[in-house]
C-alpha atoms as a PDB file:
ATOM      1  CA  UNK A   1       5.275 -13.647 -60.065  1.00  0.00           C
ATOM      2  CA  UNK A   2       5.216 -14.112 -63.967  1.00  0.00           C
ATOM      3  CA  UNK A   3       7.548 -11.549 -64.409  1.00  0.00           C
ATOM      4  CA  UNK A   4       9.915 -12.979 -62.088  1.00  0.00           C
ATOM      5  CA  UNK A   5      12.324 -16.080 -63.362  1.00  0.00           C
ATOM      6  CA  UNK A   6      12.320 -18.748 -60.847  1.00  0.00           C
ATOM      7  CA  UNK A   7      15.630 -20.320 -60.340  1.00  0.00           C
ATOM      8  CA  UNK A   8      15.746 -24.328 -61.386  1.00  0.00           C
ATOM      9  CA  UNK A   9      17.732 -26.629 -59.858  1.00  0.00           C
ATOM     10  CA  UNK A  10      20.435 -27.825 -62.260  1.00  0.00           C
ATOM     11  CA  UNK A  11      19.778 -31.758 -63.346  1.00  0.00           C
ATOM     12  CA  UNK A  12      23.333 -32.582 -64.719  1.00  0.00           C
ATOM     13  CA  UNK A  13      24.748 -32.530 -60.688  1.00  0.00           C
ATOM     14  CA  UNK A  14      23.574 -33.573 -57.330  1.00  0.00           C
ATOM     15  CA  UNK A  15      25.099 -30.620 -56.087  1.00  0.00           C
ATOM     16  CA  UNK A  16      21.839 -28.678 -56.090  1.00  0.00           C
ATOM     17  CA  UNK A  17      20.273 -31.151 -53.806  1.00  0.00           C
ATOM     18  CA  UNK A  18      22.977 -31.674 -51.181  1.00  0.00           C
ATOM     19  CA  UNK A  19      21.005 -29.168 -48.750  1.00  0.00           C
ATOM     20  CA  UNK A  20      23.099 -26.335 -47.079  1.00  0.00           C
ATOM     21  CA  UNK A  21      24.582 -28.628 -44.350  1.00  0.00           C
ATOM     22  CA  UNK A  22      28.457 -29.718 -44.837  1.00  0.00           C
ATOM     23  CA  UNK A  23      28.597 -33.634 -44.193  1.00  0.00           C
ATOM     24  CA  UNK A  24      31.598 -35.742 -43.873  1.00  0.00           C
ATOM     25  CA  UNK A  25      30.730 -37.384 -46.907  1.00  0.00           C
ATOM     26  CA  UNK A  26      30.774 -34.181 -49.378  1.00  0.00           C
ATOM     27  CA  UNK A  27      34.738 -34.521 -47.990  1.00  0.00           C
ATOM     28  CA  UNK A  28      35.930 -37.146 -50.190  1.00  0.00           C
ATOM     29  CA  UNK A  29      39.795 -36.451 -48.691  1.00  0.00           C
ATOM     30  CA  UNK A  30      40.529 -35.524 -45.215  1.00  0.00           C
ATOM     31  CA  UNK A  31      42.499 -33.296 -43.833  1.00  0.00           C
ATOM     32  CA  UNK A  32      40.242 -30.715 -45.706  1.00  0.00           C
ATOM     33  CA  UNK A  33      40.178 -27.155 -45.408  1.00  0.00           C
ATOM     34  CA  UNK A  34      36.676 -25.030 -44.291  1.00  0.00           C
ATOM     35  CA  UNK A  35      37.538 -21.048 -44.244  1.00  0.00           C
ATOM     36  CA  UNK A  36      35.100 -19.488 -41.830  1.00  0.00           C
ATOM     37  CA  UNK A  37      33.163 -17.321 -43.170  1.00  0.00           C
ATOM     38  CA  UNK A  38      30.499 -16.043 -40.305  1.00  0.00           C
ATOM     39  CA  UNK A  39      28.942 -17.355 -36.690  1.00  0.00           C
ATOM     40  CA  UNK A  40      25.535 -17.259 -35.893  1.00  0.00           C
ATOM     41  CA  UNK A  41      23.341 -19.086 -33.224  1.00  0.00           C
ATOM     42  CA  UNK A  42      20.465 -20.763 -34.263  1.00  0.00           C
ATOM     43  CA  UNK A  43      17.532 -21.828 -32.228  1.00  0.00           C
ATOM     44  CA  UNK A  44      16.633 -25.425 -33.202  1.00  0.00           C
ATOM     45  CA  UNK A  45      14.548 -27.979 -31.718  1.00  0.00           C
ATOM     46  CA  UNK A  46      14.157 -25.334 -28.556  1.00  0.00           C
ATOM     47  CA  UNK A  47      17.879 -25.830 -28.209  1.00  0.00           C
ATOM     48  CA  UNK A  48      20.736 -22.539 -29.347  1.00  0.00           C
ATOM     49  CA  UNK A  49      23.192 -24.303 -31.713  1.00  0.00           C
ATOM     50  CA  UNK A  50      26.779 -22.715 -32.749  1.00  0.00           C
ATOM     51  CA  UNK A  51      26.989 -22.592 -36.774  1.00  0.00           C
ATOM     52  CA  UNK A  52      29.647 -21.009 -38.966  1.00  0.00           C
ATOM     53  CA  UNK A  53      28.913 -20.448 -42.262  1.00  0.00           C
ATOM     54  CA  UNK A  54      31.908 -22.163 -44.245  1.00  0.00           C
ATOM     55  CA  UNK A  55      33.419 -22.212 -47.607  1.00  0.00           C
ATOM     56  CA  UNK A  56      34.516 -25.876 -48.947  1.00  0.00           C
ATOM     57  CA  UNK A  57      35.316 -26.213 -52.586  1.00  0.00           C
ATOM     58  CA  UNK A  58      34.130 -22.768 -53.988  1.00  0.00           C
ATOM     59  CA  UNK A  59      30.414 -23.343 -52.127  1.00  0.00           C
ATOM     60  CA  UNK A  60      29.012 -22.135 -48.773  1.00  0.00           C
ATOM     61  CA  UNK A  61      27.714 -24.689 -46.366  1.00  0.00           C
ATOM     62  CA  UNK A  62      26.741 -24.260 -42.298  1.00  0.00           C
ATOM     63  CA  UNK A  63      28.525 -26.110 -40.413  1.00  0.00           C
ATOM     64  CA  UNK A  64      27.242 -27.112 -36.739  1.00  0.00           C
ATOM     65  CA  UNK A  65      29.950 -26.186 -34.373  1.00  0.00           C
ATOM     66  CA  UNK A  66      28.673 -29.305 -32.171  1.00  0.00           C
ATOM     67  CA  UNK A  67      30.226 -29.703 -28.109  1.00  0.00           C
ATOM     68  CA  UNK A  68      33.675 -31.502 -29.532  1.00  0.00           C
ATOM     69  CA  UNK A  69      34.760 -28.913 -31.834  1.00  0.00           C
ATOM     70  CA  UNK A  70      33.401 -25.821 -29.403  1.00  0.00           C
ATOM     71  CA  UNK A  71      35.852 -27.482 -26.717  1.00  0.00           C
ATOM     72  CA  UNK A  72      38.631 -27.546 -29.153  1.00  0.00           C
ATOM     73  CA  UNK A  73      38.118 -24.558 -30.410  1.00  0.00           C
ATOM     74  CA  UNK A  74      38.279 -23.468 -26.098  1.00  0.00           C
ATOM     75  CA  UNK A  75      41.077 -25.410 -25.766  1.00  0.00           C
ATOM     76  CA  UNK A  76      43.449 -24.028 -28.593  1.00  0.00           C
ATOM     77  CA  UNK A  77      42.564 -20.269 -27.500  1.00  0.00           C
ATOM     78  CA  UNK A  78      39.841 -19.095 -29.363  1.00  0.00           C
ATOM     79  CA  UNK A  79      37.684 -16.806 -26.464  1.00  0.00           C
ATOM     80  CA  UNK A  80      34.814 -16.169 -28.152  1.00  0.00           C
ATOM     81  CA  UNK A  81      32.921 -17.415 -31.945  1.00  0.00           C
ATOM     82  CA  UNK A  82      33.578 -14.443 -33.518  1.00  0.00           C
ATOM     83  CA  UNK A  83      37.060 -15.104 -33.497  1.00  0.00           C
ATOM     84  CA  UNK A  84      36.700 -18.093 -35.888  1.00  0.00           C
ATOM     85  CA  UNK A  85      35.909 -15.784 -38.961  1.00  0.00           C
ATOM     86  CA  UNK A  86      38.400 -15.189 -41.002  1.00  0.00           C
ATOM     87  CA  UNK A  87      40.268 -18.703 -40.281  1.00  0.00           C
ATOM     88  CA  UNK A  88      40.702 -21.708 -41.561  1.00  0.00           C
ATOM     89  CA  UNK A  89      39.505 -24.727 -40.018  1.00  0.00           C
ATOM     90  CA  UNK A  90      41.490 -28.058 -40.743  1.00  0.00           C
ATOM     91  CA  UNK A  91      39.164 -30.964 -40.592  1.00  0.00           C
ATOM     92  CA  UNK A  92      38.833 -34.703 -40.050  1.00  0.00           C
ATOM     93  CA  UNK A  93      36.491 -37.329 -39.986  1.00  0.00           C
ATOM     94  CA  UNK A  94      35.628 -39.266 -36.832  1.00  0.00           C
ATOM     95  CA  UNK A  95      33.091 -41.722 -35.990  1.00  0.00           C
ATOM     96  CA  UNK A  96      29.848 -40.923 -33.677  1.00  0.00           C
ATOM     97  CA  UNK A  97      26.730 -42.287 -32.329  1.00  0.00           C
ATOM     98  CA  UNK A  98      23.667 -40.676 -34.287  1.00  0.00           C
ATOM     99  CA  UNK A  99      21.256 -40.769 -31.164  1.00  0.00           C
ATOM    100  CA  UNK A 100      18.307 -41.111 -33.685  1.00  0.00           C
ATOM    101  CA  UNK A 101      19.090 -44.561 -34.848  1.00  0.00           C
ATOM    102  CA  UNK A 102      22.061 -45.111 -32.550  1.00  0.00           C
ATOM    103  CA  UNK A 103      24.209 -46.322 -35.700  1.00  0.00           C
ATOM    104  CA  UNK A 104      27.628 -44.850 -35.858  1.00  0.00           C
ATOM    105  CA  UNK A 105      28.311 -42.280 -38.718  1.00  0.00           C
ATOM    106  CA  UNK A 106      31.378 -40.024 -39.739  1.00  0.00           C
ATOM    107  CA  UNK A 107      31.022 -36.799 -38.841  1.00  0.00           C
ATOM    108  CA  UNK A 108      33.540 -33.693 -38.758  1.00  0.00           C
ATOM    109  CA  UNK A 109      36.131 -32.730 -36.275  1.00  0.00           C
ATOM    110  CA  UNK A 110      38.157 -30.047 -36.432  1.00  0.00           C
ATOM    111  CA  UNK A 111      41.593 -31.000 -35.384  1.00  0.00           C
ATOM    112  CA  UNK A 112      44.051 -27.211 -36.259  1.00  0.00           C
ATOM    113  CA  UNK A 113      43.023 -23.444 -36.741  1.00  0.00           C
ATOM    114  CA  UNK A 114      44.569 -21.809 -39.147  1.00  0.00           C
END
């Protein structure tokens, strides 16, 4: 391990410490543009969740393809996940429930495909 440099989180930014998660608040202007980069299923919680890994603003993020945006995505002819990489996803911000605390929070939709 000495010989090996171990890679420090910068201190002049936050951006080190925003986590790998996109949130609607790392969007400071809506509509915003996510390209698609991959889709993978993750097992979390004993649940299978939908996540594309995104590009916003010259960084990747995952991005939880929750229920809403899987229908849309249904809905405006995309078949399968893997037909998501490669595009651009146009999104806004919308208001939900978080079911932890029950307060309402922004959170992404997407709203066109690109």
């Amino acid at each position: 391990m000495a010989d090996e440099e171990i890679q420090q989180p910068r201190l002049d930014s936050w951006d080190d410490f925003a986590g790998d998660w996109i949130k609607a608040e790392f969007i400071p202007k809506v509509p915003a543009t996510l390209m698609c980069i991959s889709v993978t299923g993750l097992i979390m919680d004993d649940k299978t969740r939908l996540v594309a890994l995104v590009e916003y603003n010259e960084r990747q993020w995952k991005f939880d393809l929750n229920k809403t945006n899987q229908a849309f995505l249904r809905a405006n002819g995309i078949s399968a996940p893997s037909q998501i990489v490669g595009k651009q996803l146009i999104v806004e911000k919308t208001k939900v429930r978080n079911p932890s605390t029950n307060a309402q929070v922004d959170s992404l939709v997407i709203t066109s495909i690109k």
